[in-house]
N, C-alpha and C. Protein backbone atom coordinates (compact mmCIF):
# COMPACT_ATOMS: atom_id res chain seq x y z
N UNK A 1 19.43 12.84 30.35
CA UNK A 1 20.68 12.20 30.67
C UNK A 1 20.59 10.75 30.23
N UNK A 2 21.49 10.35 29.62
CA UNK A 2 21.78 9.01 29.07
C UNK A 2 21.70 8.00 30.31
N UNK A 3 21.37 6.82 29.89
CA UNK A 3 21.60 5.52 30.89
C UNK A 3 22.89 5.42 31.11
N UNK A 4 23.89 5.54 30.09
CA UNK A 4 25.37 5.27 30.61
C UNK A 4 25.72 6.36 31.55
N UNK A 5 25.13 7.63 31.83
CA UNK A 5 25.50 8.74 32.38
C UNK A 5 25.12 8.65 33.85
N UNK A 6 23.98 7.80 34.00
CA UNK A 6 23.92 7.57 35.11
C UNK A 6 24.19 7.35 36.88
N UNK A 7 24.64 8.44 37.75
CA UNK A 7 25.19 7.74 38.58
C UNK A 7 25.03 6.80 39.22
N UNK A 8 26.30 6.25 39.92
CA UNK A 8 26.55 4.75 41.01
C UNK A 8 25.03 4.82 42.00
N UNK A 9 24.36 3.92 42.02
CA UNK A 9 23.01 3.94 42.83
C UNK A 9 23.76 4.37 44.31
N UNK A 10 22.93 5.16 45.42
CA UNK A 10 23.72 5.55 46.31
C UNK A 10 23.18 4.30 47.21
N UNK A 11 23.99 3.39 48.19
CA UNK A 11 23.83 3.01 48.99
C UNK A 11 23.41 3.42 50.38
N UNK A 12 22.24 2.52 51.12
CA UNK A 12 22.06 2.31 52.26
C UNK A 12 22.71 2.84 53.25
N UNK A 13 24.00 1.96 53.02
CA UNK A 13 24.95 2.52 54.38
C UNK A 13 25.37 4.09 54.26
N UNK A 14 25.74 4.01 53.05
CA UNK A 14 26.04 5.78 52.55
C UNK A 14 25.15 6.85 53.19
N UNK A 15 24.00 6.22 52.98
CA UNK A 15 22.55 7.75 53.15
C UNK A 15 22.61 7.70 54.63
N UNK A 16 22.81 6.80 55.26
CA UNK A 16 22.46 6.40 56.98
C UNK A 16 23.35 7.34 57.51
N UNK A 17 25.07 7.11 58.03
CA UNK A 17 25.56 8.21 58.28
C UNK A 17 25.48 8.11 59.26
N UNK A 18 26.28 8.75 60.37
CA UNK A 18 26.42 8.09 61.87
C UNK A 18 25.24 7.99 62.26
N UNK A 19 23.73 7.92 61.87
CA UNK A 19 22.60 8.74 62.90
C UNK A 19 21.69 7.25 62.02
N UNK A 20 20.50 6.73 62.90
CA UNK A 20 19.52 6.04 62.51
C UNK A 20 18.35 7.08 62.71
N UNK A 21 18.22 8.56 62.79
CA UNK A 21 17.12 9.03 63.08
C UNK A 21 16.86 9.83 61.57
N UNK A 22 15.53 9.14 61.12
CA UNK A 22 15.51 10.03 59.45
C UNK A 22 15.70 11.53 59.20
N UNK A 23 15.31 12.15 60.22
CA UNK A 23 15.89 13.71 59.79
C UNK A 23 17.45 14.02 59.63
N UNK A 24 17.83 13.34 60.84
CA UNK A 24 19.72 13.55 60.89
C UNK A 24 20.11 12.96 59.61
N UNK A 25 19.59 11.47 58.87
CA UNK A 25 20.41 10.61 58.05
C UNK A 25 19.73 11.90 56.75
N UNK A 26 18.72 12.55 56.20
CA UNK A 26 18.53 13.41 55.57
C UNK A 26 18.97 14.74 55.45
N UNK A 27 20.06 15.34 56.65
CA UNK A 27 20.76 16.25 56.70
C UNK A 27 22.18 16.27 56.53
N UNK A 28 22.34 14.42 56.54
CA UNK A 28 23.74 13.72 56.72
C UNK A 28 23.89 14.15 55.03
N UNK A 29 22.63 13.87 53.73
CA UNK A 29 23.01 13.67 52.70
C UNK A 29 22.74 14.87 52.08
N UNK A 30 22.47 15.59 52.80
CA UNK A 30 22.39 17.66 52.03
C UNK A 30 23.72 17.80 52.36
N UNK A 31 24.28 17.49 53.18
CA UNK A 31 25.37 18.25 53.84
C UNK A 31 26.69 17.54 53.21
N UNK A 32 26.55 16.21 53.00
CA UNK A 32 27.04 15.57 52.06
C UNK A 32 27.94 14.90 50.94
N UNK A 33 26.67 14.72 51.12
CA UNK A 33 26.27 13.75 49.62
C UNK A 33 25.10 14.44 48.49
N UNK A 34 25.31 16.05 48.91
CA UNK A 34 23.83 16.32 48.48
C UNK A 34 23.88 16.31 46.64
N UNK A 35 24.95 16.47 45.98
CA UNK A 35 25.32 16.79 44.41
C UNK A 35 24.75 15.76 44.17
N UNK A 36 25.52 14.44 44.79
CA UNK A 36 25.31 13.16 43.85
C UNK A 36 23.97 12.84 43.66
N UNK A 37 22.76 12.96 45.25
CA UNK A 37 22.15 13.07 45.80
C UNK A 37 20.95 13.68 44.12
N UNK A 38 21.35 15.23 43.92
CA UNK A 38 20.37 15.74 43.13
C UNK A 38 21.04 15.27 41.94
N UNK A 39 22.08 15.20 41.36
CA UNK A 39 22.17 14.23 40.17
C UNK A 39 21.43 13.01 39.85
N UNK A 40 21.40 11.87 40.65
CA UNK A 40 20.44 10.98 40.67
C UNK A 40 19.19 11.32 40.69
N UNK A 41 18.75 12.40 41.56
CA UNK A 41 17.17 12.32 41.07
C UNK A 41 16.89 13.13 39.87
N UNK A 42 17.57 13.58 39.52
CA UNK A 42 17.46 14.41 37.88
C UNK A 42 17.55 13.27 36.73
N UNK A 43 18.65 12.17 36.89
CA UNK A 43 18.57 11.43 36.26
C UNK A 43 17.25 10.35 35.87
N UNK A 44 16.44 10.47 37.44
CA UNK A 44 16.01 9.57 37.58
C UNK A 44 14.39 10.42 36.87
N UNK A 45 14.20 11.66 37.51
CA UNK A 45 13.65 12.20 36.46
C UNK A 45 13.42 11.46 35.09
N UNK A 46 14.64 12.12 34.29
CA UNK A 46 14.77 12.03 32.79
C UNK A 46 14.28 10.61 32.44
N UNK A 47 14.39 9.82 33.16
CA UNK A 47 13.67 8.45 32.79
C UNK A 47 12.47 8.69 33.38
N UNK A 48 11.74 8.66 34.21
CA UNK A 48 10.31 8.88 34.10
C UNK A 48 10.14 10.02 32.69
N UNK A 49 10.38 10.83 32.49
CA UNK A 49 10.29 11.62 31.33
C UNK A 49 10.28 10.66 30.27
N UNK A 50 11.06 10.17 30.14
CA UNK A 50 11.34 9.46 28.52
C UNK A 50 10.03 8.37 28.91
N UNK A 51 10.06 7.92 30.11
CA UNK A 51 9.32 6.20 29.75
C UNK A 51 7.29 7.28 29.69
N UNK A 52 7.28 8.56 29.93
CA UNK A 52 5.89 8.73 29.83
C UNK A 52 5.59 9.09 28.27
N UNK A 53 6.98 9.77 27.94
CA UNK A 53 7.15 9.47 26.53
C UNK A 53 6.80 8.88 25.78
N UNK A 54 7.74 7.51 25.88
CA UNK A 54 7.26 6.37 25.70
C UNK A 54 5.99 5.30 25.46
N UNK A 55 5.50 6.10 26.53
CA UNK A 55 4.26 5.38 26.62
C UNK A 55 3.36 5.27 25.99
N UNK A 56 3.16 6.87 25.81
CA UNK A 56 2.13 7.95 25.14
C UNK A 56 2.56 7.13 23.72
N UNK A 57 3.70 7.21 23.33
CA UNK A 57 3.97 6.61 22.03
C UNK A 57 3.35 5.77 21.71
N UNK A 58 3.44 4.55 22.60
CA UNK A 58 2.91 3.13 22.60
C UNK A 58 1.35 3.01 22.51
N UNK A 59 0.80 4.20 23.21
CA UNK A 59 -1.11 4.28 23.15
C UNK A 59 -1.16 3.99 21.76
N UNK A 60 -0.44 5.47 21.31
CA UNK A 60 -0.64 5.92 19.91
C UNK A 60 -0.52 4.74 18.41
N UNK A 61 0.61 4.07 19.18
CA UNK A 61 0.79 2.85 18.32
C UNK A 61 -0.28 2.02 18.50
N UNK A 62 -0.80 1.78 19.81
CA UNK A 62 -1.49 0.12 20.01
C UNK A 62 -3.26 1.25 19.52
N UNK A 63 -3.64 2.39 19.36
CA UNK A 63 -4.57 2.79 18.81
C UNK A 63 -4.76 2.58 17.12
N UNK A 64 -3.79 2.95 16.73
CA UNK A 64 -3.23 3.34 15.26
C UNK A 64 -3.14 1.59 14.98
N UNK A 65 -2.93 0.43 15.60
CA UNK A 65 -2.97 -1.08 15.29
C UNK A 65 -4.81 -1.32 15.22
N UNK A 66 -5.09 -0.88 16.48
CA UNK A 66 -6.78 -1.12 16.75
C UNK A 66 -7.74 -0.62 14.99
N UNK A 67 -7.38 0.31 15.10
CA UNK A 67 -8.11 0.65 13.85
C UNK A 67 -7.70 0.08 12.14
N UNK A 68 -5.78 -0.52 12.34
CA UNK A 68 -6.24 -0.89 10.82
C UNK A 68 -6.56 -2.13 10.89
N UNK A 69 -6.72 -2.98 12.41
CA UNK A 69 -7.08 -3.99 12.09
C UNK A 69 -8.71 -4.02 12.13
N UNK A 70 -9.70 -3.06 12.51
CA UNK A 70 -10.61 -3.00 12.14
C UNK A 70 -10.95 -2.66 10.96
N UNK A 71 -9.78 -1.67 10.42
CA UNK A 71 -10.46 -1.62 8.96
C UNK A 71 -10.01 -2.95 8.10
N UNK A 72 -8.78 -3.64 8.26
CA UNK A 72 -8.65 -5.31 7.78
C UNK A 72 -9.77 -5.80 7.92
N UNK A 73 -10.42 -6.16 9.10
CA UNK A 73 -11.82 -6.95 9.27
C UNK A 73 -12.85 -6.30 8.60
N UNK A 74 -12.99 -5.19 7.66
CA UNK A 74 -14.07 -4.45 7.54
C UNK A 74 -13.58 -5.22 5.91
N UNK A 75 -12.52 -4.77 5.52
CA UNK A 75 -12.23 -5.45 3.88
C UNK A 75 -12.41 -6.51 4.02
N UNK A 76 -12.05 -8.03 5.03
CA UNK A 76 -12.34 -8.95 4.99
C UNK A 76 -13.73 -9.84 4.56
N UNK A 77 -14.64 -8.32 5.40
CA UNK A 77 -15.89 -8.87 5.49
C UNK A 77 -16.59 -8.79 3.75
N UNK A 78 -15.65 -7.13 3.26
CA UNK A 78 -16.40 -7.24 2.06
C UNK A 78 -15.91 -7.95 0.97
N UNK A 79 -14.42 -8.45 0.83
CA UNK A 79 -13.85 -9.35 0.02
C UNK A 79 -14.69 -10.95 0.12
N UNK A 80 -15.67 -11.18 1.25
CA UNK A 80 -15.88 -12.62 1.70
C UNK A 80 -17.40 -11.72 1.29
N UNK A 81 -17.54 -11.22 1.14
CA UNK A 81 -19.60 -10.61 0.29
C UNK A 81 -18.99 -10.69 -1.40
N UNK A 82 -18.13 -9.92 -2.01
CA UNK A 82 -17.90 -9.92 -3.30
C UNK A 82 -17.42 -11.40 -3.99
N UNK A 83 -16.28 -12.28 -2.77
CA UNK A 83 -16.64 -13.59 -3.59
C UNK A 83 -18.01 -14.45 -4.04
N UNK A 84 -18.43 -13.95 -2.87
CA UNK A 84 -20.01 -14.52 -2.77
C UNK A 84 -20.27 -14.56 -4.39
N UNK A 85 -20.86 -13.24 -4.14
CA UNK A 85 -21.33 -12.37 -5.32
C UNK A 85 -20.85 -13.16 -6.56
N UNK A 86 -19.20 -13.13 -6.99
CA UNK A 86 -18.78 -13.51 -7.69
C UNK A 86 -19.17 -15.06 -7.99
N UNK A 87 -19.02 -15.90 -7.14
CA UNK A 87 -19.95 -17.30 -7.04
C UNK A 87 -21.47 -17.51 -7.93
N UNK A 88 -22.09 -16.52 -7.11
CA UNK A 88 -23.13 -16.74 -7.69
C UNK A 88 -23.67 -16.31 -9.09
N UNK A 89 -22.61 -15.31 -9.27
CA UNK A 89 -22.90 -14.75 -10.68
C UNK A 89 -22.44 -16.28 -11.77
N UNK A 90 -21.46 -16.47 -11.71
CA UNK A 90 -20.40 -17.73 -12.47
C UNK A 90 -22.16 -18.63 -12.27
N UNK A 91 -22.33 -19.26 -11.26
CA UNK A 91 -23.53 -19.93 -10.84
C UNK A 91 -24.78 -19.82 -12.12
N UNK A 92 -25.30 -18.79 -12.21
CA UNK A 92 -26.37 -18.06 -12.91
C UNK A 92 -25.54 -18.11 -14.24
N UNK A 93 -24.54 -17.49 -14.16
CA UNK A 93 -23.71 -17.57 -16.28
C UNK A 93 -23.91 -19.04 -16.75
N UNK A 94 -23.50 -20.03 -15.76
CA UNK A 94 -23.22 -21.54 -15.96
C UNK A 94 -24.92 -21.74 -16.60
N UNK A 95 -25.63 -21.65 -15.38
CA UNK A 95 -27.37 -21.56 -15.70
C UNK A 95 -27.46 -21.32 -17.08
N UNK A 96 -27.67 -20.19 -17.51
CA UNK A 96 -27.80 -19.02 -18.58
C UNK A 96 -27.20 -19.92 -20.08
N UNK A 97 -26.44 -20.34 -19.58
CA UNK A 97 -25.54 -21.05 -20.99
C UNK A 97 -26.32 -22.16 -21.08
N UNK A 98 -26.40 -22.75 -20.19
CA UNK A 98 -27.42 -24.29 -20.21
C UNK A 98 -28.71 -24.18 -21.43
N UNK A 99 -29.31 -23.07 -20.41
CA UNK A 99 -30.87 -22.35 -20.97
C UNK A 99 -30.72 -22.35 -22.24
N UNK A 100 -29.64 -21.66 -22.62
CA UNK A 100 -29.31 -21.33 -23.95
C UNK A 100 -29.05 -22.31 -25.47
N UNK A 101 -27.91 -22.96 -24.63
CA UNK A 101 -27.79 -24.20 -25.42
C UNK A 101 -28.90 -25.05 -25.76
N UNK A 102 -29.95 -25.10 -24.78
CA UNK A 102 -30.73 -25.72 -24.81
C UNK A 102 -31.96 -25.13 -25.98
N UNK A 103 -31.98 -23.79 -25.30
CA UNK A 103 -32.86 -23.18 -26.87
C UNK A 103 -32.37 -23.23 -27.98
N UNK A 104 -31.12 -23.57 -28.31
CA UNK A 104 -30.53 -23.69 -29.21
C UNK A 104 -31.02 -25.13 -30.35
N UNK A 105 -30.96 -26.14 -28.79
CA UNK A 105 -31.13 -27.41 -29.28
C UNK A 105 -32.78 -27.53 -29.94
N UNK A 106 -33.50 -26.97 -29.37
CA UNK A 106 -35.35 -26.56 -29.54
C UNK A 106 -35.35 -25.93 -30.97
N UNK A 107 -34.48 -24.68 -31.61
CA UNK A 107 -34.71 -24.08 -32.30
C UNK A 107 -34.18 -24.86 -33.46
N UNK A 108 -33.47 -25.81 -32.93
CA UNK A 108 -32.57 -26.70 -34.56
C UNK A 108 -33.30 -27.58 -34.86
N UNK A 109 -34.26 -28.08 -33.25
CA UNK A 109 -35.31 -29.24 -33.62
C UNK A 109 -36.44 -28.57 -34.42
N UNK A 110 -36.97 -27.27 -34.27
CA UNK A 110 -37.71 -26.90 -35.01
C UNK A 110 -37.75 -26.33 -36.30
N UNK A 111 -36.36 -26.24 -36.59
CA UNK A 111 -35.79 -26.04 -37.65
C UNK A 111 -36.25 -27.18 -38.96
N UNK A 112 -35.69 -28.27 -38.23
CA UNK A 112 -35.36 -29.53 -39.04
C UNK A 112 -36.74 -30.15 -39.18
N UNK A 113 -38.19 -29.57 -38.58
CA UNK A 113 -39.28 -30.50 -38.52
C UNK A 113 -40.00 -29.05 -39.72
N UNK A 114 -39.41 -28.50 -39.93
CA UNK A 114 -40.59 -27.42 -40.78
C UNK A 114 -39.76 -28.02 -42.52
């Protein structure tokens, strides 16, 4: 049952009924008021229904968040190892070229002395 479908909340004074003794004011509203009585709690039902619904939904969501943000932190960790990596390689190429140039410079000097 819809929220707009909802019936008028039953009042206090309504359920009471000439009698302050709870069995009489509970026979006052079978005898009644009893329709409106089980309409409302059917309604009221259908919302506990929907909100466990609901809920269950919401695990499912705030589980299904837990894990891709663990798997985010899991790429994070290896995107922040592969820059590394990448660093140090550039690092060592930079090296490597030095070395090089430099044998370069050795092999022209020994070039030019023979």
């Amino acid at each position: 049952m819809a929220r707009e479908q909802m019936p008028a909340r039953i009042s206090t004074n309504a359920i009471a009924g000439p009698s302050t003794d709870p069995l009489e004011q509970f026979r006052y509203l079978v005898e009644h008021r009893g329709q409106e009585v089980v309409d409302y709690i059917l309604t009221l039902r259908q919302y506990n229904d929907d909100a466990l619904d609901l809920n269950e939904e919401l695990t499912g969501l705030v589980t299904r968040y837990e894990e891709l943000q663990a798997s985010y932190d899991t790429q994070q960790e290896e995107l922040e190892t592969v820059k590394a990596d990448l660093v140090g390689s550039r690092d060592r190429a930079k090296k490597l070229k030095e070395e090089l140039a430099a044998a370069k410079r050795e092999l022209a000097a020994t070039k030019g002395q023979l």
